[in-house]
N, C-alpha and C. Protein backbone atom coordinates (compact mmCIF):
# COMPACT_ATOMS: atom_id res chain seq x y z
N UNK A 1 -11.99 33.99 6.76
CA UNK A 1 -12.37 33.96 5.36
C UNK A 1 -12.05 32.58 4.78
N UNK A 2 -13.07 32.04 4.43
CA UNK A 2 -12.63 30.15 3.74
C UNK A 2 -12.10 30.60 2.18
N UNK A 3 -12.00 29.76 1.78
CA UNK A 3 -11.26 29.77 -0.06
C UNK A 3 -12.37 29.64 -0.61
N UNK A 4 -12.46 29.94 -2.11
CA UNK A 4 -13.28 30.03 -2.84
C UNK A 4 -12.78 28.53 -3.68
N UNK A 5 -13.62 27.77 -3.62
CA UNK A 5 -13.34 26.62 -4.93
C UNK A 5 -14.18 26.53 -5.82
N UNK A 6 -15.33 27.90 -6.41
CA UNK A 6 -16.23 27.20 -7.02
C UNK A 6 -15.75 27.31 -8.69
N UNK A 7 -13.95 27.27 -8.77
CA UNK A 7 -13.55 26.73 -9.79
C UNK A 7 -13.37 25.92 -10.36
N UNK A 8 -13.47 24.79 -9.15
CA UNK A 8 -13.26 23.40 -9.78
C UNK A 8 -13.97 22.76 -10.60
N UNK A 9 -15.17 22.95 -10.92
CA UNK A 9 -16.17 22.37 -11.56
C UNK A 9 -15.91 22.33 -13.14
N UNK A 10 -15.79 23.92 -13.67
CA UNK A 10 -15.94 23.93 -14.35
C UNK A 10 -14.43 24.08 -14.99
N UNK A 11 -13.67 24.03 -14.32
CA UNK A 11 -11.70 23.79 -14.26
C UNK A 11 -12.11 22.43 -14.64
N UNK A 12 -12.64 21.24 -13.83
CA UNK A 12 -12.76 20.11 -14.30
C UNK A 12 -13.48 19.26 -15.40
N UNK A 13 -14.52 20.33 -16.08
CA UNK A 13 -14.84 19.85 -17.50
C UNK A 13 -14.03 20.43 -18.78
N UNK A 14 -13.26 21.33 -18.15
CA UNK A 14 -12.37 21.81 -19.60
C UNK A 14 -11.32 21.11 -19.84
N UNK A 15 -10.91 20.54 -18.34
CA UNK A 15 -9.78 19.95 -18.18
C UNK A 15 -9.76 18.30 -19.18
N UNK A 16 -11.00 17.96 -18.35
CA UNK A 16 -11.18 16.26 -18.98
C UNK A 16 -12.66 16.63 -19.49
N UNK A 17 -12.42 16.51 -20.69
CA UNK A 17 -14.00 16.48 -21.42
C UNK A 17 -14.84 15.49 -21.23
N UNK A 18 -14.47 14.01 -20.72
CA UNK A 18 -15.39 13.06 -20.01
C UNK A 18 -16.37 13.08 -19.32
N UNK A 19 -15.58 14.76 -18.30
CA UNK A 19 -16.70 15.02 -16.97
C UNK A 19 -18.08 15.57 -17.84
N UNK A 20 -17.71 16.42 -18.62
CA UNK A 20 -19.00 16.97 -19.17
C UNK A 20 -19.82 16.21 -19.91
N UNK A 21 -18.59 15.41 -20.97
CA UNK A 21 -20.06 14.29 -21.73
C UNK A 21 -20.94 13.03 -20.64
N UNK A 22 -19.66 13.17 -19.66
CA UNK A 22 -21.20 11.84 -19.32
C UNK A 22 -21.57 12.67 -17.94
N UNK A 23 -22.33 13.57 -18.03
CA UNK A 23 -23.04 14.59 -17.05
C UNK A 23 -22.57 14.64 -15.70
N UNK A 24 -21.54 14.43 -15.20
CA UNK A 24 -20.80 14.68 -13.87
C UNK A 24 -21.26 16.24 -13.48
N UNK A 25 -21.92 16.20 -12.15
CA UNK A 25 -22.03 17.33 -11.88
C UNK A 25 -21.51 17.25 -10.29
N UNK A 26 -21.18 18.54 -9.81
CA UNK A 26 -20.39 18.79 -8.70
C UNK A 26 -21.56 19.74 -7.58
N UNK A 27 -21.87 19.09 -6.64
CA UNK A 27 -23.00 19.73 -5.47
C UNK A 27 -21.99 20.29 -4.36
N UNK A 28 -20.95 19.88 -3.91
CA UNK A 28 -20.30 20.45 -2.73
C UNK A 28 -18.99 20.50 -2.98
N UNK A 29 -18.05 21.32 -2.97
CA UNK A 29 -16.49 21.93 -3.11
C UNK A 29 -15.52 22.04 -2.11
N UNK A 30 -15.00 21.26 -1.52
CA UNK A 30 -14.56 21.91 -0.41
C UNK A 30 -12.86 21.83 -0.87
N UNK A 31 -11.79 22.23 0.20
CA UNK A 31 -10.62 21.87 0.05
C UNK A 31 -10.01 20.52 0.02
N UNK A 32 -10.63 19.63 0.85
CA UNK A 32 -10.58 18.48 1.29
C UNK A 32 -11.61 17.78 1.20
N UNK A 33 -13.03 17.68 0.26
CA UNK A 33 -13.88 17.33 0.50
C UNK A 33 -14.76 17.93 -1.20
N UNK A 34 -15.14 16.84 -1.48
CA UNK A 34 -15.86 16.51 -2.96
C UNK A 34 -17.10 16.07 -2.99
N UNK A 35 -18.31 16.33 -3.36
CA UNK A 35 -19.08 15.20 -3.59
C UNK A 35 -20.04 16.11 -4.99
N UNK A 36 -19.89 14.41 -5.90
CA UNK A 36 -20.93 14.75 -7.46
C UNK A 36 -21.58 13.78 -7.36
N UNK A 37 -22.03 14.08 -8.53
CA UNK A 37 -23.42 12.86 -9.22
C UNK A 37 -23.36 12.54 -10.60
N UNK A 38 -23.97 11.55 -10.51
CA UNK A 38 -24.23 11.09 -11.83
C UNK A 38 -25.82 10.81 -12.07
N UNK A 39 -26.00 11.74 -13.10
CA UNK A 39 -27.55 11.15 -13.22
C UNK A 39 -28.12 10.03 -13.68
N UNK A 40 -29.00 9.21 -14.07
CA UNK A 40 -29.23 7.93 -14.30
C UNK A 40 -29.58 8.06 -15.97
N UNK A 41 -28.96 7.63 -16.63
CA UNK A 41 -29.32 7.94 -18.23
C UNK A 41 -29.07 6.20 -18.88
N UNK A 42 -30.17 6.25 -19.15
CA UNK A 42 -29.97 4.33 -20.15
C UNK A 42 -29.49 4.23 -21.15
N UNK A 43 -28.55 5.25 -21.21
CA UNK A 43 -27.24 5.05 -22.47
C UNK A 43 -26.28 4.90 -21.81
N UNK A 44 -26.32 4.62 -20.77
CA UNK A 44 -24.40 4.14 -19.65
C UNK A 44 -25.11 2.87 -19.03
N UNK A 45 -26.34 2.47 -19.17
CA UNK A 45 -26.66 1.38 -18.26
C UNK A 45 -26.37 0.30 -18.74
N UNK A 46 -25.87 -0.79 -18.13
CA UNK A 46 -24.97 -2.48 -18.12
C UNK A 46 -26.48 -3.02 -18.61
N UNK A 47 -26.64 -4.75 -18.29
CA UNK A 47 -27.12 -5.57 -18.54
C UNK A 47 -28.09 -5.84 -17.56
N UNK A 48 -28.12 -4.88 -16.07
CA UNK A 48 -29.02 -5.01 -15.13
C UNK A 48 -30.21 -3.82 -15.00
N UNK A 49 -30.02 -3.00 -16.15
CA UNK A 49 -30.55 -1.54 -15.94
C UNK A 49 -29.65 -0.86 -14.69
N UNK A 50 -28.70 -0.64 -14.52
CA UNK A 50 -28.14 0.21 -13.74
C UNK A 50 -26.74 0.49 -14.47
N UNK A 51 -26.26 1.81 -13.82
CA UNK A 51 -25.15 2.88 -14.37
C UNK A 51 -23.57 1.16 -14.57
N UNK A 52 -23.55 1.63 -15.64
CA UNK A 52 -22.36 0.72 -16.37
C UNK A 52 -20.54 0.62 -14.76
N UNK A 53 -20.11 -0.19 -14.71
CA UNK A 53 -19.24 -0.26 -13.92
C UNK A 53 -18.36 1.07 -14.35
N UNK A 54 -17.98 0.95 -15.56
CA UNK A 54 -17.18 2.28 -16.06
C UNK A 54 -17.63 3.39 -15.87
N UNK A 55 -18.75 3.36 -15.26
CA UNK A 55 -19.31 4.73 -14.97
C UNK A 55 -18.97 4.83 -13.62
N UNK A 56 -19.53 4.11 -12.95
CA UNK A 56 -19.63 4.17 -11.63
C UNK A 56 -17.84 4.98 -11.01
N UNK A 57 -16.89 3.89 -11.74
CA UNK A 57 -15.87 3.89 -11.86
C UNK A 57 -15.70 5.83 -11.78
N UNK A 58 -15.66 6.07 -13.29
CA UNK A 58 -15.45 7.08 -13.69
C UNK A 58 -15.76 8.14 -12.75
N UNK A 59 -17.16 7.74 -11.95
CA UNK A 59 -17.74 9.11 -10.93
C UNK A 59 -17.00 9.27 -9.91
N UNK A 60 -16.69 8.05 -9.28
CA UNK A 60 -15.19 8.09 -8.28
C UNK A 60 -13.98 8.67 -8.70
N UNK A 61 -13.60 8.00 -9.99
CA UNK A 61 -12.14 8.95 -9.94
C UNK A 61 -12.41 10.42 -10.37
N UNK A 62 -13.43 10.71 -11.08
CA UNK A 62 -13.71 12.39 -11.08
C UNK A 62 -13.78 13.12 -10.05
N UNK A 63 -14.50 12.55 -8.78
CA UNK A 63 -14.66 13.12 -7.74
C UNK A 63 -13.34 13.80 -6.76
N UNK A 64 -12.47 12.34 -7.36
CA UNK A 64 -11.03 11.94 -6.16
C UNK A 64 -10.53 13.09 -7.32
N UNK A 65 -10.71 13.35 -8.47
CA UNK A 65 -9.68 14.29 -9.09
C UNK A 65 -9.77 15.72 -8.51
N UNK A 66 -11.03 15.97 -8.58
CA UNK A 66 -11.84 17.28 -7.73
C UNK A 66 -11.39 17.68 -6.78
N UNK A 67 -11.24 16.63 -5.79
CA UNK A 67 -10.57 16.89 -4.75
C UNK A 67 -9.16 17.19 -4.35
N UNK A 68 -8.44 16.48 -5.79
CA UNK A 68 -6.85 16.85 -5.78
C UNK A 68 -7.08 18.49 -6.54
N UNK A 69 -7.80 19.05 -7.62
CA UNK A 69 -7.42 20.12 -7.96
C UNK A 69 -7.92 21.20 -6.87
N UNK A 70 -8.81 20.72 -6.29
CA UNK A 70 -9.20 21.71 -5.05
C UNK A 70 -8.23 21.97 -3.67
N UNK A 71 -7.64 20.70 -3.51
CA UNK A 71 -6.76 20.62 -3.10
C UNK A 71 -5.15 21.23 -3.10
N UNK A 72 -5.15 21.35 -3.84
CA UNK A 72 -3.75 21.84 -4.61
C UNK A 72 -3.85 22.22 -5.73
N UNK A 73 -4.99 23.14 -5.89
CA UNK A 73 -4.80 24.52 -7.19
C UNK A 73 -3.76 25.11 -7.22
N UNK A 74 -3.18 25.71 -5.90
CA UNK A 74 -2.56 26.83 -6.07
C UNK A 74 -1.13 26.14 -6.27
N UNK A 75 -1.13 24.65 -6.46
CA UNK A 75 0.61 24.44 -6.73
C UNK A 75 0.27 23.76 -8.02
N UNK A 76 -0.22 24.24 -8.85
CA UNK A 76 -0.43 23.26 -10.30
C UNK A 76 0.81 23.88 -11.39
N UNK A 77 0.96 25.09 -11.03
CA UNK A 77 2.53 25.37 -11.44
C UNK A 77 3.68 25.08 -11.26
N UNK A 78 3.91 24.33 -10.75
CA UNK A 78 4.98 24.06 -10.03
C UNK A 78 4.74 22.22 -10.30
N UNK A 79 3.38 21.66 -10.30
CA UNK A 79 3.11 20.12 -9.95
C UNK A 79 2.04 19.94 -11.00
N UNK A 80 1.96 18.33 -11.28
CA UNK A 80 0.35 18.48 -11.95
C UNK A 80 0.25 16.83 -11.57
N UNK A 81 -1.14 17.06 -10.60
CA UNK A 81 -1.64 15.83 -10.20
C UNK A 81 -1.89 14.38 -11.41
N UNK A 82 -1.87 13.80 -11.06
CA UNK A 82 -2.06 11.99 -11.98
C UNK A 82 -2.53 10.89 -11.06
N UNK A 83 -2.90 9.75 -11.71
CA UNK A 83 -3.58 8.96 -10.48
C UNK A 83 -1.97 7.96 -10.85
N UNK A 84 -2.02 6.98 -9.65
CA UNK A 84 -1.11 6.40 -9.38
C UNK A 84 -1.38 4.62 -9.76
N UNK A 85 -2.28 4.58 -9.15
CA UNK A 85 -3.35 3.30 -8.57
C UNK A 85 -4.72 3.88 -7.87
N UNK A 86 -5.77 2.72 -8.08
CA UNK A 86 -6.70 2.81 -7.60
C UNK A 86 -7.54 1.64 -7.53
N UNK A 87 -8.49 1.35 -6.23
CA UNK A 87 -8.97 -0.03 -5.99
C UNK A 87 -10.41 0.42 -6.22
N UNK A 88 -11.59 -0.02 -6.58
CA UNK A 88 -12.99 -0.26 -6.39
C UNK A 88 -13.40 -1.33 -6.05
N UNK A 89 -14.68 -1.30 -4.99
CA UNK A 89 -14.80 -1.94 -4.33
C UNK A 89 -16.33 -2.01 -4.67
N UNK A 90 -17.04 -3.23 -5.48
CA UNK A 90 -18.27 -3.05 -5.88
C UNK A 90 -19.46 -3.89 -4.74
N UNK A 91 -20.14 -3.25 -4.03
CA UNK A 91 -20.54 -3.50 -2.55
C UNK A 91 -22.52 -4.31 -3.15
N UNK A 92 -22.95 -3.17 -4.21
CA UNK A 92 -24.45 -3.45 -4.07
C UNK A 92 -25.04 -2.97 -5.65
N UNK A 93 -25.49 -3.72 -6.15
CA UNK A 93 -25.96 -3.42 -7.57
C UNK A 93 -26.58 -1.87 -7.23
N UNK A 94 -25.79 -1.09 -8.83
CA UNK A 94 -26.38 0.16 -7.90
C UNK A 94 -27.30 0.90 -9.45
N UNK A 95 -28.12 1.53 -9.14
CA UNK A 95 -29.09 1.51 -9.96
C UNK A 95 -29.70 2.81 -9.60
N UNK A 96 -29.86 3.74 -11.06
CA UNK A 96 -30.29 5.17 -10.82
C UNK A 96 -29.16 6.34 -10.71
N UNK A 97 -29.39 7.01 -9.94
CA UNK A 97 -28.63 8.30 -9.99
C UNK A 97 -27.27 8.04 -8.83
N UNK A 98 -26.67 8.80 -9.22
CA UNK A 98 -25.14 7.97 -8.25
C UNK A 98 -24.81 9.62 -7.94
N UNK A 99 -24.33 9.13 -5.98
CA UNK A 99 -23.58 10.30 -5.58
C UNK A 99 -22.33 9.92 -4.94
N UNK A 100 -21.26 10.55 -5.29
CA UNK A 100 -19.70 10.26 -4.79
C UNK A 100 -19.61 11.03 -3.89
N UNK A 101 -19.32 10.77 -2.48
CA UNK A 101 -18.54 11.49 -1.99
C UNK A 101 -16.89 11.42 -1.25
N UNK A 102 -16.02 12.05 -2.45
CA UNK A 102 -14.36 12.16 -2.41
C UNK A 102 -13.64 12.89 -0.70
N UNK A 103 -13.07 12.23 0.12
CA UNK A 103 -12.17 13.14 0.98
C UNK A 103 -10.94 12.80 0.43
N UNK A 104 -9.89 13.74 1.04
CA UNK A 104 -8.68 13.62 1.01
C UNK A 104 -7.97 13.05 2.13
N UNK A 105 -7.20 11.99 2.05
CA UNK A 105 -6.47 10.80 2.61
C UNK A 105 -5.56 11.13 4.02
N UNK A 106 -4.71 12.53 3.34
CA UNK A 106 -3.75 13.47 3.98
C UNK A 106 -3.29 14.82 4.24
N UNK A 107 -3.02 15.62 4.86
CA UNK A 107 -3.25 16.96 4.90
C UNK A 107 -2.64 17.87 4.36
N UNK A 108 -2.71 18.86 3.34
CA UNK A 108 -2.76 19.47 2.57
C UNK A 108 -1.12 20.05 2.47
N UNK A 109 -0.70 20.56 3.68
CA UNK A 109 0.42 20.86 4.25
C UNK A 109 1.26 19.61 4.25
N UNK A 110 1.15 18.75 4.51
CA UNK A 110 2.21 17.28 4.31
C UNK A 110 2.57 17.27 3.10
N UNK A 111 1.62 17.08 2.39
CA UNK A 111 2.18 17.14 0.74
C UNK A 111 2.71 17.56 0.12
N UNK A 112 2.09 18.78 0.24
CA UNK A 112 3.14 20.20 -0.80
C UNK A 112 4.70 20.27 0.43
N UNK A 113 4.76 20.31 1.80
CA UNK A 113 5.81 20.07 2.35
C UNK A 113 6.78 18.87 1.28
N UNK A 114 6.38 17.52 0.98
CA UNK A 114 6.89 16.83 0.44
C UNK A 114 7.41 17.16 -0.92
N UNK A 115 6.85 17.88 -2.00
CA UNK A 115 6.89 18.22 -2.79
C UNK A 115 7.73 19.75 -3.07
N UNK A 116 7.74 20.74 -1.86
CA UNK A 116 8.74 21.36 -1.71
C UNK A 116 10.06 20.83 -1.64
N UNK A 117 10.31 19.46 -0.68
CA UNK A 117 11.23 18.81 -0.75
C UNK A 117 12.38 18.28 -1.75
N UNK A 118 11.32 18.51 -2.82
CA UNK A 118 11.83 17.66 -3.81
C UNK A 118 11.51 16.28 -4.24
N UNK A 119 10.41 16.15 -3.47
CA UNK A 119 10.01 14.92 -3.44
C UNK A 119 8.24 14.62 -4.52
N UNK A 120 8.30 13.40 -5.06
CA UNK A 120 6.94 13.47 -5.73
C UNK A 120 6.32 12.82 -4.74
N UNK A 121 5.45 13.45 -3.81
CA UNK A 121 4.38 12.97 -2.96
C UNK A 121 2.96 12.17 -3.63
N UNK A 122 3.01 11.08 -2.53
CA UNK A 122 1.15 10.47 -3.06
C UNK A 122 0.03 10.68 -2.05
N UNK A 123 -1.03 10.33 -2.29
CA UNK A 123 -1.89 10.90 -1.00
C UNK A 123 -3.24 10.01 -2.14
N UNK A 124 -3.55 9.63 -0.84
CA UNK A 124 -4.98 8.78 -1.19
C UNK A 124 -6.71 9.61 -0.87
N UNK A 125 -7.18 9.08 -1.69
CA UNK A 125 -8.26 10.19 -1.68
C UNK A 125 -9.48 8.89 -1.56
N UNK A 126 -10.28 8.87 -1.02
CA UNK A 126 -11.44 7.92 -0.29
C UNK A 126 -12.86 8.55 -0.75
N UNK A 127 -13.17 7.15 -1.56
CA UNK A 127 -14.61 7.67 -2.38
C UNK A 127 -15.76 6.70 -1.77
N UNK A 128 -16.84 7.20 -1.12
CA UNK A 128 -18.18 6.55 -1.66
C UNK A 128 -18.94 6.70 -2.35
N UNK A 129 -19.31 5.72 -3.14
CA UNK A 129 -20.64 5.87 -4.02
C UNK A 129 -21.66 5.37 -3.32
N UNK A 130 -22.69 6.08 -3.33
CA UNK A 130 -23.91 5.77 -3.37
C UNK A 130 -24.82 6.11 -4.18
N UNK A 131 -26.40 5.35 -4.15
CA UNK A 131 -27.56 5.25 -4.54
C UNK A 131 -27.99 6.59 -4.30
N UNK A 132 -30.04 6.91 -4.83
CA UNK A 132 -30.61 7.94 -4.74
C UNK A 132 -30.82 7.93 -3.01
N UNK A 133 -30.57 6.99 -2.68
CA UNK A 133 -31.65 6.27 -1.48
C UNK A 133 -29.81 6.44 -0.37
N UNK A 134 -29.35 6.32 -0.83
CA UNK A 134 -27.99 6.62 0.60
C UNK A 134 -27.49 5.73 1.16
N UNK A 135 -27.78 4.31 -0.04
CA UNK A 135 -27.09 2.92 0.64
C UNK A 135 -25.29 3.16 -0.02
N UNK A 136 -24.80 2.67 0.33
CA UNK A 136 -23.40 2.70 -0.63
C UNK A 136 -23.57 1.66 -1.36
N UNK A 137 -22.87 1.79 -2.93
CA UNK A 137 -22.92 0.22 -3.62
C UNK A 137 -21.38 0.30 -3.97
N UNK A 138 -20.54 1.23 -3.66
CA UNK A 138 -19.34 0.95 -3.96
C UNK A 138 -17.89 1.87 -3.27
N UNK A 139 -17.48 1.62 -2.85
CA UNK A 139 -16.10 2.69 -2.12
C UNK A 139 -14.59 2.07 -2.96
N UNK A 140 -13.96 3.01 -2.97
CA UNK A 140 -13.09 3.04 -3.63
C UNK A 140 -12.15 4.03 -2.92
N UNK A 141 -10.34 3.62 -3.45
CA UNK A 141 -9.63 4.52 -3.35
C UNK A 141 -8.79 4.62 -4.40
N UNK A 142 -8.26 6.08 -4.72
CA UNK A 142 -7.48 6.14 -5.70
C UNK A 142 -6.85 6.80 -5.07
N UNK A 143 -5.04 7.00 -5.23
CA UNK A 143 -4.06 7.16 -5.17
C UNK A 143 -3.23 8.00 -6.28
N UNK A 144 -3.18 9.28 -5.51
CA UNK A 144 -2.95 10.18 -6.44
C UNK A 144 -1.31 10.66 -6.16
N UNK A 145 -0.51 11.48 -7.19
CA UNK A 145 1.08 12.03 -7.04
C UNK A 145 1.01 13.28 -7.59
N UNK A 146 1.98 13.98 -6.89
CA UNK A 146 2.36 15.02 -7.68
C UNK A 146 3.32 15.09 -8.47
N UNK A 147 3.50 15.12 -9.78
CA UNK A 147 4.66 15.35 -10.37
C UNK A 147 5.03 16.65 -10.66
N UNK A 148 6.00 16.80 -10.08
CA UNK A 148 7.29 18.02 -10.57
C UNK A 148 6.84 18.52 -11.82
N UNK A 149 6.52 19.53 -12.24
CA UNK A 149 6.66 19.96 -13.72
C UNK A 149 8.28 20.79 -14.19
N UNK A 150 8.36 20.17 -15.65
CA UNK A 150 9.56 20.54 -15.91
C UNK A 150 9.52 22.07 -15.88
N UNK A 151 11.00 22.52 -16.05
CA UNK A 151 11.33 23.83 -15.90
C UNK A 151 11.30 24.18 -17.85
C-alpha cells in the first residue's frame, strides 16, 4: 500500500498564499519526489517576455517545499520545516510555462532519526526547472531544517 499525498497541494496553498496567487500547480506527489508548474502569464514576465526571475525562483522553492511537507507530514507536530539557504542556478532564458521538478537530497529515515535525536536536521532538496519544450533553464538547491517545535 503507497501513502496518500494528495494533501499536499492544497496543504500548500493554505499554507503560503503565494502558491495560489501566482498559479503554482502540482502534477505529481510523491514522498520524495515533486514536480509543478507555472503557467506563462505576462503579468510575472521580466524585460525579455519570459516568467520574472522571482518567479522562476519562487516555482523552485515551492516545489522543494512540497517535497519537505510530503516528506515529513507526519512529523509537523513535533517539527516545522524552513528553508535554510538556497542557490539558483540560471542556465537558459526561459520563456512560457515552467515545470519544476523537486527530489529530496536524503532519506526520509536519516532525518527524522536526527531529529528524534534531538537534533535540528538539514537535508537538501534538488530542483529543475524547465521549459514547455524539456530544456532546463535553471537548477537549483535549497536547503531545508527541521525545527523542534516548542512544547
Amino acid at each position: 500500500m503507497s501513502a496518500d499525498y494528495s494533501f499536499v497541494a492544497d496543504a500548500m496553498k493554505q499554507a503560503v498564499p503565494w502558491v495560489k496567487t501566482s498559479g503554482v500547480e502540482f502534477s505529481e506527489v510523491t514522498g520524495d519526489r515533486v514536480v509543478a508548474g507555472l503557467p506563462d502569464d505576462p503579468a510575472t514576465h521580466n524585460h525579455v517576455a519570459g516568467p520574472h526571475a522571482a518567479m522562476i525562483f519562487g516555482l523552485g522553492e515551492t516545489a522543494s517545499g512540497a517535497v519537505a511537507m510530503a516528506a515529513f507530514g507526519p512529523h509537523m507536530a513535533k517539527a516545522t520545516p524552513l528553508v535554510v539557504r538556497s542557490e539558483i542556478h540560471y542556465r537558459k532564458l526561459a520563456l512560457g510555462a515552467l515545470r519544476a521538478e523537486a527530489v529530496l537530497g536524503r532519506p526520509v529515515a536519516e532525518v527524522v532519526a536526527e531529529l528524534d535525536a534531538g537534533a535540528r536536521p538539514e537535508f537538501p532538496v534538488h530542483v529543475t526547472i524547465t521549459n514547455a519544450e524539456g530544456v532546463p533553464t535553471a537548477e537549483m538547491v535549497v536547503v531545508w531544517t527541521l525545527r523542534p517545535n516548542r512544547a
